[in-house]
Protein backbone atom coordinates (compact mmCIF):
# COMPACT_ATOMS: atom_id res chain seq x y z
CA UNK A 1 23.17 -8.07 -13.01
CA UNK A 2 25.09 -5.67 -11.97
CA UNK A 3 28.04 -3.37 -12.93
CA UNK A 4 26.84 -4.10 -16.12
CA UNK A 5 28.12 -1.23 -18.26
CA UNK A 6 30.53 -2.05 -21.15
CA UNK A 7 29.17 -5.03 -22.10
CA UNK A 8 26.06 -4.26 -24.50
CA UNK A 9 28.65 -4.43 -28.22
CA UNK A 10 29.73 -7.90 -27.48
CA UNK A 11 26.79 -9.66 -26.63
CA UNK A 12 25.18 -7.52 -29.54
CA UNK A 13 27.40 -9.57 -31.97
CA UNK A 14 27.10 -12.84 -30.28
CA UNK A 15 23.30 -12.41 -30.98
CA UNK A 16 23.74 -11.39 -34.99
CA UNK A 17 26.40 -14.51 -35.76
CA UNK A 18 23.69 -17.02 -34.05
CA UNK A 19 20.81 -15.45 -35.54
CA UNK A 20 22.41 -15.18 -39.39
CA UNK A 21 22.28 -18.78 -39.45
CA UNK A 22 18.87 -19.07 -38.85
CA UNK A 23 17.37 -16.45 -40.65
CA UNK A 24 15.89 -18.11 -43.45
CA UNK A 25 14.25 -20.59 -40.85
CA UNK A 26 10.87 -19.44 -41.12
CA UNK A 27 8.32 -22.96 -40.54
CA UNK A 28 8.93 -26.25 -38.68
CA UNK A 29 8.32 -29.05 -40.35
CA UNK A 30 5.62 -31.00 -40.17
CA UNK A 31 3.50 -28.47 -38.65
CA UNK A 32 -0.52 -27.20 -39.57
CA UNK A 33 0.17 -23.11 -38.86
CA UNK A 34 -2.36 -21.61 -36.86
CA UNK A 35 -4.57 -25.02 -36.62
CA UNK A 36 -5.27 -24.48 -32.80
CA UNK A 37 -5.11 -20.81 -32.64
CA UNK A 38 -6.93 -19.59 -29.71
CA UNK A 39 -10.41 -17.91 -29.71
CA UNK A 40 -10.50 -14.69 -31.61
CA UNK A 41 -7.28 -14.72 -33.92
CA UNK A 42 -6.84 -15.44 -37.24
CA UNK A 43 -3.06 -15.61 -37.84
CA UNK A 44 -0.85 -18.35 -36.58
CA UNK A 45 0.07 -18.01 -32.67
CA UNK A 46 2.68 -20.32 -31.00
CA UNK A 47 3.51 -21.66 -27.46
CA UNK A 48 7.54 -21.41 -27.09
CA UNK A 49 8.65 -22.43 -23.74
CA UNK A 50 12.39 -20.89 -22.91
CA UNK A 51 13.91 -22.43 -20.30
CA UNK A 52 11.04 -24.40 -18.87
CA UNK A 53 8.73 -21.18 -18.58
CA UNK A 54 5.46 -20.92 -19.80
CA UNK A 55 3.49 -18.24 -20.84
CA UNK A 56 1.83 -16.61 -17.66
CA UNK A 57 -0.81 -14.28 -19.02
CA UNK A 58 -1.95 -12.79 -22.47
CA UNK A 59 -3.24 -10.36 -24.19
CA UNK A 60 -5.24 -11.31 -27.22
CA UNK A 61 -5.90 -8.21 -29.53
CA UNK A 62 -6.63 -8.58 -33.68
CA UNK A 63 -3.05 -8.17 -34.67
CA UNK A 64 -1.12 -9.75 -31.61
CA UNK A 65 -0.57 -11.88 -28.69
CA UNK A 66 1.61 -10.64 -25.82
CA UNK A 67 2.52 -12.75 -23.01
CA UNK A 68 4.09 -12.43 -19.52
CA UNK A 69 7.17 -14.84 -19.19
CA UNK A 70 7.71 -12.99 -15.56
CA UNK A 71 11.14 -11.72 -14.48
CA UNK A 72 10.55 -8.93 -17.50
CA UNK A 73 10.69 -11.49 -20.28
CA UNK A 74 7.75 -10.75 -22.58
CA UNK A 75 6.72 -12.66 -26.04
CA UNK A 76 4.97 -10.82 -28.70
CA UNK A 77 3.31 -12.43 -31.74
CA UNK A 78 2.50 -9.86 -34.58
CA UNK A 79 0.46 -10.71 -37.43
CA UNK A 80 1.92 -9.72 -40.74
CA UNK A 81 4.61 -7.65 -39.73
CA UNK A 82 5.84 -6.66 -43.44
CA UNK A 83 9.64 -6.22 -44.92
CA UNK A 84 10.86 -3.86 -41.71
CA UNK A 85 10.88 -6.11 -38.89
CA UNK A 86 12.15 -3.15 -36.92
CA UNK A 87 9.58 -0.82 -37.57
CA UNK A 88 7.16 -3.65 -36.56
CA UNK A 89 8.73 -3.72 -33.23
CA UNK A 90 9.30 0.01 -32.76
CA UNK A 91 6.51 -0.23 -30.18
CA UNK A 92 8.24 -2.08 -27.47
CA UNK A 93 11.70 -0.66 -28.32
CA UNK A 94 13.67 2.06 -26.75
CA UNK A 95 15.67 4.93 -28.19
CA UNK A 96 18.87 3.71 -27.49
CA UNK A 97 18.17 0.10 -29.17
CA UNK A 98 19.82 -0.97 -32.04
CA UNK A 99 18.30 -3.25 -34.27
CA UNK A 100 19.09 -5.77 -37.17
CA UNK A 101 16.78 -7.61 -39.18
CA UNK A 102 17.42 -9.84 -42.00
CA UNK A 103 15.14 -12.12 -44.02
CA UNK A 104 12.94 -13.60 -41.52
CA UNK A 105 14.66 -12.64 -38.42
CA UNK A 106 15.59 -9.45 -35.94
CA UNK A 107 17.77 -8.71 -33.06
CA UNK A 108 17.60 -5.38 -30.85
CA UNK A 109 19.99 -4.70 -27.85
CA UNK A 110 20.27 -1.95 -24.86
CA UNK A 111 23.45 -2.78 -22.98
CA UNK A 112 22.79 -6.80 -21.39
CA UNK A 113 18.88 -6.00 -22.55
CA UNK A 114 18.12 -7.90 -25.64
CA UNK A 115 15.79 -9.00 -28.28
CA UNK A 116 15.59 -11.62 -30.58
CA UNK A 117 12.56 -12.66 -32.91
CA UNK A 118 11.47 -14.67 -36.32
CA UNK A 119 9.04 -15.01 -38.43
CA UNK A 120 6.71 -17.97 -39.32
CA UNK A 121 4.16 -18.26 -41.28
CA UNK A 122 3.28 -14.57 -41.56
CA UNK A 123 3.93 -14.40 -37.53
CA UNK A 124 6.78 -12.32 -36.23
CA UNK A 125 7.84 -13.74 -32.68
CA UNK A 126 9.52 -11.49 -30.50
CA UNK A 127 11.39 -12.25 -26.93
CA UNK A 128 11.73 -8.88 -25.42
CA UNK A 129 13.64 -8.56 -22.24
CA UNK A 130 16.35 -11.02 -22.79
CA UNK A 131 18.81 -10.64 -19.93
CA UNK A 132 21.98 -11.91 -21.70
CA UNK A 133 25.18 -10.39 -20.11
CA UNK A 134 25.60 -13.46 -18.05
CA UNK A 135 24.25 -16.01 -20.22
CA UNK A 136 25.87 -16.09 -23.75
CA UNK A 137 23.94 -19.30 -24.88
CA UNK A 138 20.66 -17.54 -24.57
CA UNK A 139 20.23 -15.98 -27.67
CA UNK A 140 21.01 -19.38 -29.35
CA UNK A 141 18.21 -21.04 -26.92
CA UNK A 142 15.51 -18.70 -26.83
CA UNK A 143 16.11 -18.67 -31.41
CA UNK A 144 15.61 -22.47 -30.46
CA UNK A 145 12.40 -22.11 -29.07
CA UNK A 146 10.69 -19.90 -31.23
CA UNK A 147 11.57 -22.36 -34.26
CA UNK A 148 10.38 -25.32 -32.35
CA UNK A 149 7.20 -24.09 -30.86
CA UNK A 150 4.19 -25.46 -31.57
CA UNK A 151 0.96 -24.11 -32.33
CA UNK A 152 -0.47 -22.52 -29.01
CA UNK A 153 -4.29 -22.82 -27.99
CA UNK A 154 -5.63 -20.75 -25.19
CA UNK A 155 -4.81 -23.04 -22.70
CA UNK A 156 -0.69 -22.31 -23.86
CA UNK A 157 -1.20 -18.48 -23.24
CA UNK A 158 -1.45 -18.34 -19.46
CA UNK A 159 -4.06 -16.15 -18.17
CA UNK A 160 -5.99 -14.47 -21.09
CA UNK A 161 -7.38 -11.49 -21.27
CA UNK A 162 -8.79 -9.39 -24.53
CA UNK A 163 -7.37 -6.01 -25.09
CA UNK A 164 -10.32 -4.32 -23.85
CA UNK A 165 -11.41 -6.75 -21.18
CA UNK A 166 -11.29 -6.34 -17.94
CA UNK A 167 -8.46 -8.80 -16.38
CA UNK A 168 -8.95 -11.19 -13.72
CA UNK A 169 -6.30 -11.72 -10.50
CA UNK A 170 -3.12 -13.80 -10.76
CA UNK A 171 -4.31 -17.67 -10.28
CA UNK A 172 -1.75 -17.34 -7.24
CA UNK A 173 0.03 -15.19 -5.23
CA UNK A 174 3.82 -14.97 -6.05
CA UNK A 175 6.58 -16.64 -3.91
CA UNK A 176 7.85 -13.71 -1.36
CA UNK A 177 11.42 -13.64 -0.82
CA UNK A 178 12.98 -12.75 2.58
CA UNK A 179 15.38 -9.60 1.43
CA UNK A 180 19.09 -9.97 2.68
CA UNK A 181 20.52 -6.42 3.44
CA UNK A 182 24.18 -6.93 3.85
CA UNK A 183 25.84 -3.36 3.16
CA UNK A 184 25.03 -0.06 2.07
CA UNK A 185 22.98 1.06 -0.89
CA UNK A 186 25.08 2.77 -3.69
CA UNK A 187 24.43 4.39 -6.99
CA UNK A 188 26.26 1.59 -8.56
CA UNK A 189 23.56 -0.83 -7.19
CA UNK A 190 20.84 -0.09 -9.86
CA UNK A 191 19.97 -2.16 -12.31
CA UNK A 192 18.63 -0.02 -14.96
CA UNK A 193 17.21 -3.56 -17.40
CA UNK A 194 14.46 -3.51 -14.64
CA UNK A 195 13.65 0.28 -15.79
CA UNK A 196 14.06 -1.01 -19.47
CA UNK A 197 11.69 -4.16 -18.48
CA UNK A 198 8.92 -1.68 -17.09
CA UNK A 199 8.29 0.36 -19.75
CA UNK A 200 8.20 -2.35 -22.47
CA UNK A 201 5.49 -4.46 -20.23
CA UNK A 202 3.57 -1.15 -19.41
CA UNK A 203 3.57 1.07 -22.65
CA UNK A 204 4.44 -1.82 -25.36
CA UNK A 205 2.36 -4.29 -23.93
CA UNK A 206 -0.71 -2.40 -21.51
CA UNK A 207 -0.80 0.59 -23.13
CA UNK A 208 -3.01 3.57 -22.07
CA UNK A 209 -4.20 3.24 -18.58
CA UNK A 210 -6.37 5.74 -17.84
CA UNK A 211 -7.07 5.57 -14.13
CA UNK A 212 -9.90 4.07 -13.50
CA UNK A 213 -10.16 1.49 -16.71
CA UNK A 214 -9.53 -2.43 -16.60
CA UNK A 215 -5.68 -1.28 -17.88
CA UNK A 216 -4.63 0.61 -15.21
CA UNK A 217 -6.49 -2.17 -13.21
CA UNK A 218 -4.10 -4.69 -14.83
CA UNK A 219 -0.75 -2.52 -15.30
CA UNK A 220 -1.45 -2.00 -10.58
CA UNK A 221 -1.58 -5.39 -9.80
CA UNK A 222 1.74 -6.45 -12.20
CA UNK A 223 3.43 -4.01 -10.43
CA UNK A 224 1.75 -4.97 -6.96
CA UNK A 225 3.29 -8.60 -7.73
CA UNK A 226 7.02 -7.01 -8.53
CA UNK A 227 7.08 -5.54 -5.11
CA UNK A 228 6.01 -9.01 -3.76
CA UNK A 229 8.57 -10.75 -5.54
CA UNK A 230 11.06 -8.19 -3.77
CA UNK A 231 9.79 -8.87 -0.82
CA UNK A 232 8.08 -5.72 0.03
CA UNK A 233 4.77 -5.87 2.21
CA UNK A 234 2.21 -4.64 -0.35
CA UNK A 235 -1.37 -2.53 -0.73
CA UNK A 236 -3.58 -1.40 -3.13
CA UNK A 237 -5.58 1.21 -1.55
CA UNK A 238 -8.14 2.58 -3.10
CA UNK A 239 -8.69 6.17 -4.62
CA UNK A 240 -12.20 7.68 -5.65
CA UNK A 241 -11.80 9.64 -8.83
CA UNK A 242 -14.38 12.07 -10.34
CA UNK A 243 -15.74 12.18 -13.66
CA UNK A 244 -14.13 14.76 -15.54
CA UNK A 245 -11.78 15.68 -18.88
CA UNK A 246 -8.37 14.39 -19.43
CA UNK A 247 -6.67 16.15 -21.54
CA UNK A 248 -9.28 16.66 -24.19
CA UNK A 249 -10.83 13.01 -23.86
CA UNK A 250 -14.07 12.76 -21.02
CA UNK A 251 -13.26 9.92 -18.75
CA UNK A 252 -15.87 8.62 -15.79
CA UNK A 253 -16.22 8.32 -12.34
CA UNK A 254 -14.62 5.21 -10.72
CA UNK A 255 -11.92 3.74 -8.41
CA UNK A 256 -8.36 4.09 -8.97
CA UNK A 257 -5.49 2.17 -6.64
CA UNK A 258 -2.14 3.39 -5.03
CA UNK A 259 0.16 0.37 -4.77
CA UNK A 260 2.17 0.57 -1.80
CA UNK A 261 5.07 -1.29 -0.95
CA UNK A 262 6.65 -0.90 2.36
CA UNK A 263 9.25 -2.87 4.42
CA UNK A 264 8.83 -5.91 6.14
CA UNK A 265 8.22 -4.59 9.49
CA UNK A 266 8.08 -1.11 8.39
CA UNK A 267 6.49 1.67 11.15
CA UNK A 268 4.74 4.30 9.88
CA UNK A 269 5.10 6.56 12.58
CA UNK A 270 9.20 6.31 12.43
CA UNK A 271 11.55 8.64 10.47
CA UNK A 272 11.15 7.44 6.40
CA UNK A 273 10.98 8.66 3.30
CA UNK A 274 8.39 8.04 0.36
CA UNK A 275 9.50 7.88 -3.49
CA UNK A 276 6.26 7.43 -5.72
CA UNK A 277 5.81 7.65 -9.53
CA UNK A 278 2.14 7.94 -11.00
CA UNK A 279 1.22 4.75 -13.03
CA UNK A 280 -1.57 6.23 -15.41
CA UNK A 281 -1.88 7.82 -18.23
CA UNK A 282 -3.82 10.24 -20.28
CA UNK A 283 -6.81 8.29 -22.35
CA UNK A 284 -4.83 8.57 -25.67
CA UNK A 285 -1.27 7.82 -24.67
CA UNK A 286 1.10 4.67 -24.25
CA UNK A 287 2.57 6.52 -21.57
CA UNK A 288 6.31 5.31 -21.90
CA UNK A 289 7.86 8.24 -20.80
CA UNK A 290 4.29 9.50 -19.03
CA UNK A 291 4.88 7.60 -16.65
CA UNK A 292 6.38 4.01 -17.19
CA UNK A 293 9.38 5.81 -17.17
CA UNK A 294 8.96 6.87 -13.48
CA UNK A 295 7.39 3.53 -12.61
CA UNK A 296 10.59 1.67 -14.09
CA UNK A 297 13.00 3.72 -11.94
CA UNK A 298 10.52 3.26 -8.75
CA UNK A 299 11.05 -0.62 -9.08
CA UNK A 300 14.55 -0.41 -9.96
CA UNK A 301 15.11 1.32 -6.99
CA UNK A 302 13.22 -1.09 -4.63
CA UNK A 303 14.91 -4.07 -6.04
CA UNK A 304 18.33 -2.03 -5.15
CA UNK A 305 16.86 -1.38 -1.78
CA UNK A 306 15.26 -4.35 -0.82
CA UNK A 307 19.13 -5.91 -0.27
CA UNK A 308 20.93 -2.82 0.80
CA UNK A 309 20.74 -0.19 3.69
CA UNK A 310 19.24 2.86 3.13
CA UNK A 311 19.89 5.98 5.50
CA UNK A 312 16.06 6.10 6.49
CA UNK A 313 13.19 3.05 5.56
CA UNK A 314 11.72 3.84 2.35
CA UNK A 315 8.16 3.60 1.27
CA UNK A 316 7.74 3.20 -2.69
CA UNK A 317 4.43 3.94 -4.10
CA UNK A 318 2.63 4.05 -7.70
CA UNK A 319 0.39 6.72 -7.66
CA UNK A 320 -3.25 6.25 -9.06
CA UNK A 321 -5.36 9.10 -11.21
CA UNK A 322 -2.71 11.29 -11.21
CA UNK A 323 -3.26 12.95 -14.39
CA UNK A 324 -5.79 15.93 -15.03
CA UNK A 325 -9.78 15.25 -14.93
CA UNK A 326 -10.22 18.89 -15.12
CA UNK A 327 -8.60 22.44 -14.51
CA UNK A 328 -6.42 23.33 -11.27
CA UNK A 329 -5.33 21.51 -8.50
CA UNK A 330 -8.53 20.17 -7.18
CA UNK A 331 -8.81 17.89 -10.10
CA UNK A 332 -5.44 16.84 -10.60
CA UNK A 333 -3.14 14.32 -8.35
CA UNK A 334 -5.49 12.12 -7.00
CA UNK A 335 -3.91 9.18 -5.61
CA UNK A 336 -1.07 11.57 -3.96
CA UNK A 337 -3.65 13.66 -2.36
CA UNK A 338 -5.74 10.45 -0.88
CA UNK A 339 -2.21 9.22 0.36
CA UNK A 340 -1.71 12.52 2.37
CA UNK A 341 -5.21 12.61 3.50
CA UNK A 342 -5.18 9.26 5.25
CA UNK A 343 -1.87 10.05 7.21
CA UNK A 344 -2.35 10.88 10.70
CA UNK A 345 -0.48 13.24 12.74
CA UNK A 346 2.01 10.82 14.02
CA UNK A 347 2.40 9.62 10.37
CA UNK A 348 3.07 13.18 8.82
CA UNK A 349 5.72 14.13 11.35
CA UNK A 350 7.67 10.42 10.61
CA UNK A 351 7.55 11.71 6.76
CA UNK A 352 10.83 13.23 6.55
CA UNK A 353 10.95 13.85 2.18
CA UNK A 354 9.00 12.52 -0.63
CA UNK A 355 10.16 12.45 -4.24
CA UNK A 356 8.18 12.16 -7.46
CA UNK A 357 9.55 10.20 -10.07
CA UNK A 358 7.78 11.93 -12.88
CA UNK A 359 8.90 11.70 -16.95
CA UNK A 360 12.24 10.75 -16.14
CA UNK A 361 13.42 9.16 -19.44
CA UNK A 362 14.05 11.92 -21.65
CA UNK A 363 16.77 14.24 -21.69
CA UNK A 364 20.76 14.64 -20.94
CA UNK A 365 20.20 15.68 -17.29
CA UNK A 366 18.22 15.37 -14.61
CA UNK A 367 15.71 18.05 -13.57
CA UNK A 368 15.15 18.45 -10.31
CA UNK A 369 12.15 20.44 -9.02
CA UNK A 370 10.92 22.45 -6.03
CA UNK A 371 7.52 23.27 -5.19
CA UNK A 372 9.00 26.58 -5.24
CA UNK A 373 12.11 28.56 -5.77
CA UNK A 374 14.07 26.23 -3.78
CA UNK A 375 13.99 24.34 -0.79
CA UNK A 376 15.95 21.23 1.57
CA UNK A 377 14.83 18.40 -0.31
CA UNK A 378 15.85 19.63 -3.84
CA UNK A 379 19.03 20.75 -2.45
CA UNK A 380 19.92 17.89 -1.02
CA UNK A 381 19.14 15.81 -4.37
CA UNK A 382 21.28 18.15 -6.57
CA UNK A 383 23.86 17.36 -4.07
CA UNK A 384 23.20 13.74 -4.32
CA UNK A 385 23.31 14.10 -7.84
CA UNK A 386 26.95 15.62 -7.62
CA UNK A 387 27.94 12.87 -5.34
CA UNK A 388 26.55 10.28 -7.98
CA UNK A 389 28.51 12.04 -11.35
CA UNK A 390 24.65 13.10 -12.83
CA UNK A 391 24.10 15.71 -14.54
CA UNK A 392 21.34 18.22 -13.32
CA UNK A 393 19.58 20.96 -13.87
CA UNK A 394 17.37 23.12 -11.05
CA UNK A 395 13.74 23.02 -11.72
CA UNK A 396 11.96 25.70 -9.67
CA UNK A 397 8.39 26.24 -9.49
CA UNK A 398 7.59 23.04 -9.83
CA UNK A 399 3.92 21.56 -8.77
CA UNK A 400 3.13 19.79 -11.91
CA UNK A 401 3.50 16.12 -9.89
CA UNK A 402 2.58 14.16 -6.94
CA UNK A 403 5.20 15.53 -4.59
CA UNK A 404 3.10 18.66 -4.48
CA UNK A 405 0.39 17.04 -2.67
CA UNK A 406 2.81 16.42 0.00
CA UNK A 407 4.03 20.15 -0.10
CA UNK A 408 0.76 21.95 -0.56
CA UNK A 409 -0.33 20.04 2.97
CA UNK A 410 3.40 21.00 4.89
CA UNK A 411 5.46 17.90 3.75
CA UNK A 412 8.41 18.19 2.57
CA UNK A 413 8.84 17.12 -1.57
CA UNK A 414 10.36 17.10 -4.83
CA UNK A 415 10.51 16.11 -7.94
CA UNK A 416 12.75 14.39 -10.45
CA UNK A 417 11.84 14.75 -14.44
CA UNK A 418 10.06 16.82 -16.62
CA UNK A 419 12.00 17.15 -19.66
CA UNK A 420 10.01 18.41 -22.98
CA UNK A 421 9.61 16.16 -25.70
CA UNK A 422 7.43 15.27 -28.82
CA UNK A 423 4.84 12.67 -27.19
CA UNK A 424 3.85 14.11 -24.43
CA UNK A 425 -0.25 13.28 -23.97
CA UNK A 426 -0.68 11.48 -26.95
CA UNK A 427 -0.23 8.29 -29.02
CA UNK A 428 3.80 9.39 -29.55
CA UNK A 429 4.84 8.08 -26.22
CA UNK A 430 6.09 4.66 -27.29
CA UNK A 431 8.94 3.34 -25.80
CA UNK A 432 11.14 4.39 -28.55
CA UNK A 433 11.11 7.85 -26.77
CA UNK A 434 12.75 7.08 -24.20
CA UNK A 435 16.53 6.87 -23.30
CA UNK A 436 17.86 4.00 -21.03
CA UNK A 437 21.00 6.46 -20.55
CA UNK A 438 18.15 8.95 -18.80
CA UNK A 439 16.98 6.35 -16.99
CA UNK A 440 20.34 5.29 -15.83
CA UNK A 441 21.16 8.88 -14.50
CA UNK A 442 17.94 9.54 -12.98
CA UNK A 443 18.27 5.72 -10.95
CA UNK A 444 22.13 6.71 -9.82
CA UNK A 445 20.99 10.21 -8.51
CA UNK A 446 18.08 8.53 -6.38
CA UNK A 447 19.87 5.88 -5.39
CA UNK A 448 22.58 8.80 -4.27
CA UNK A 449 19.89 10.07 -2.15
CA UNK A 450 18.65 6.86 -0.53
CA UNK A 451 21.58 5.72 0.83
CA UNK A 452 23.33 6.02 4.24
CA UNK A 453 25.38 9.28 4.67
């Protein structure tokens, strides 16, 4: 999946020509809709299986079901979706998507990202993620399975969970693969669907995750598992964080986790470098761009890194409680400042830069902040960014993110992101917000910076 760019119009068409003769499709025959719904809906849910997968969790709300295929394929079932079957979806769909619906049935597409749905009986169902550059019978397949699914039961839905509930561990531990690093990391080594992937599992499907609620709970160990799956040596380590007020909304006491994913083999006293991103959010927000945006681009990296060299081992980490429970820096950046606090001398001299990933979807170019006017780190990512073909833009003064808990204690940070725009902190930061063309540029200039020099 990758050098992928320049293929998004063609498979784009592929998927409209299969879809417009299926579109008036709507029931299988011979069916009783919604007859073995699970507990607590009311409108007709379904078990497709695509390719021999099977739902692997769900979330069971009163107007949908969404469900974890893995590899960043995701299945939403919306109840009553009306006449604009894009606007239904506009939640787990990014700025740059297009979309076509006709009666009964959608499409959406970001470069080899895609989406295809229907609707049956009053049920639209929605593959997100569709990975379809090098597989143009997809579309045609996964339209197969939605119209031939039958009605699901809980048992169909993989691990369920209610919206509000608090979710229980994976029923096993993914299958760790042994990375193969054969050459050098390069910009042209990210895969930005993995970005893409993120934020539609994490805004469109988790939602708010304040820090210390079952959804952030949820949202750390999906991303724990990712890193697993790459092969990185994983740890949630926990983070105490106060009662306080975030951002007009109280929140309470409780525990928080940093995931950290390290190297097989990885020393901690030895020369590296830490990228992080923080994965909550305010109470009231999706977070898409705040922070799944960051969060995306953290595991796109590590999946580019976890089969390349890289000019010094990397440590990628998603940040817990980052955002405000109060005024000033004491209540502010918690999970960054309990990762500092826990390094010991030997530790803090190996850390040779850190860089927050930090709103990083929005935007024609990439900021790129210092803790103050200016300083190595920053300097050498602008230069990265040259190297890469990104755009930038200096970002001084900067200590609105995790890399200043590194700073503030003699580390040396920075940060990537911080663009202005419309949602910020509240219910507006879906994931049509954000721009996989950001993401894209942000991912190249990192990866830039990672690799051997």
């Amino acid at each position: 999946m990758r050098g992928r760019r320049g293929t998004g119009s063609a498979v784009l068409v592929a998927a409209v020509v299969v879809l417009a003769g299926c579109s008036g499709d709507t029931d299988a025959p011979g069916e009783v809709p919604g007859s073995d719904a699970p507990a607590g809906v009311d409108f007709p849910v379904f078990a497709p299986v695509l390719d021999g997968a099977q739902a692997q969790s769900s979330t069971v709300s009163a107007d949908r079901v969404s469900s974890d295929y893995g590899d960043g394929l995701t299945l939403v079932q919306l109840a009553e979706p009306g006449d604009d079957l894009c606007a239904a979806l506009a939640d787990v769909r990014l700025a740059d998507d297009t979309c076509d619906a006709s009666a009964g049935s959608v499409t959406t597409s970001m470069e080899e990202m895609g989406g295809v749905g229907i609707v049956r009986d009053g049920t639209l169902l929605y593959w997100g993620g569709l990975v379809t550059e090098a597989d143009a019978q997809l579309v045609d397949r996964a339209t197969r399975a939605l119209r031939e699914a039958p009605p699901a039961t809980g048992d169909d839905l993989g691990e369920v969970t209610g919206a509000t509930a608090s979710p229980t561990g994976p029923t096993g531990d993914p299958t760790q693969t042994e990375p193969a690093v054969d050459e050098a990391l390069a910009p042209d080594d990210l895969d930005v669907a993995t970005a893409v992937a993120t934020i539609r599992f994490l805004a469109g499907e988790v939602g708010p995750r304040e820090a210390t609620s079952a959804a952030y709970d949820r949202a750390a160990r999906w991303v724990g598992r990712r890193f697993t799956r790459l092969g990185y040596d994983v740890d949630l380590r926990p983070v105490d964080a106060p009662a306080g007020e975030s951002w007009g909304v109280a929140v309470p006491a409780g525990r928080s986790v940093n995931v950290v994913a390290t190297p097989t083999g990885f020393d901690p006293t030895e020369p590296h470098l830490v990228v992080g991103a923080h994965l909550d959010t305010v109470p009231q927000a999706p977070g898409a761009e705040d922070n799944a945006s960051g969060v995306g681009v953290l595991l796109a990296a590590a999946e580019a890194a976890a089969v390349r060299s890289t000019r010094l081992p990397v440590v990628f980490v998603a940040f817990g409680a980052e955002e405000p429970r109060g005024p000033g820096d004491d209540n502010h950046h918690f999970g960054s400042r309990a990762y500092v606090a826990a390094l010991g001398p030997a530790e803090r001299r190996a850390v040779r830069a850190m860089v927050s990933l930090d709103r990083v979807g929005v935007g024609a170019r990439v900021p790129v902040g210092s803790a103050g006017r200016s300083d190595p780190v920053q300097r050498s990512l602008l230069a990265a960014g040259r190297q890469a073909g990104v755009a930038t833009v200096a970002d001084p003064e900067q200590q609105s993110s995790d890399h200043w808990s590194f700073v503030r204690e003699g580390l040396p940070g920075a940060r990537l992101g911080s663009t202005p725009y419309a949602g910020y902190h509240d219910a507006g930061d879906v994931p049509s917000v954000v721009s996989p063309a950001q993401l894209e540029r942000t991912g190249r200039l990192l990866l830039a910076w990672l690799a051997p020099r």
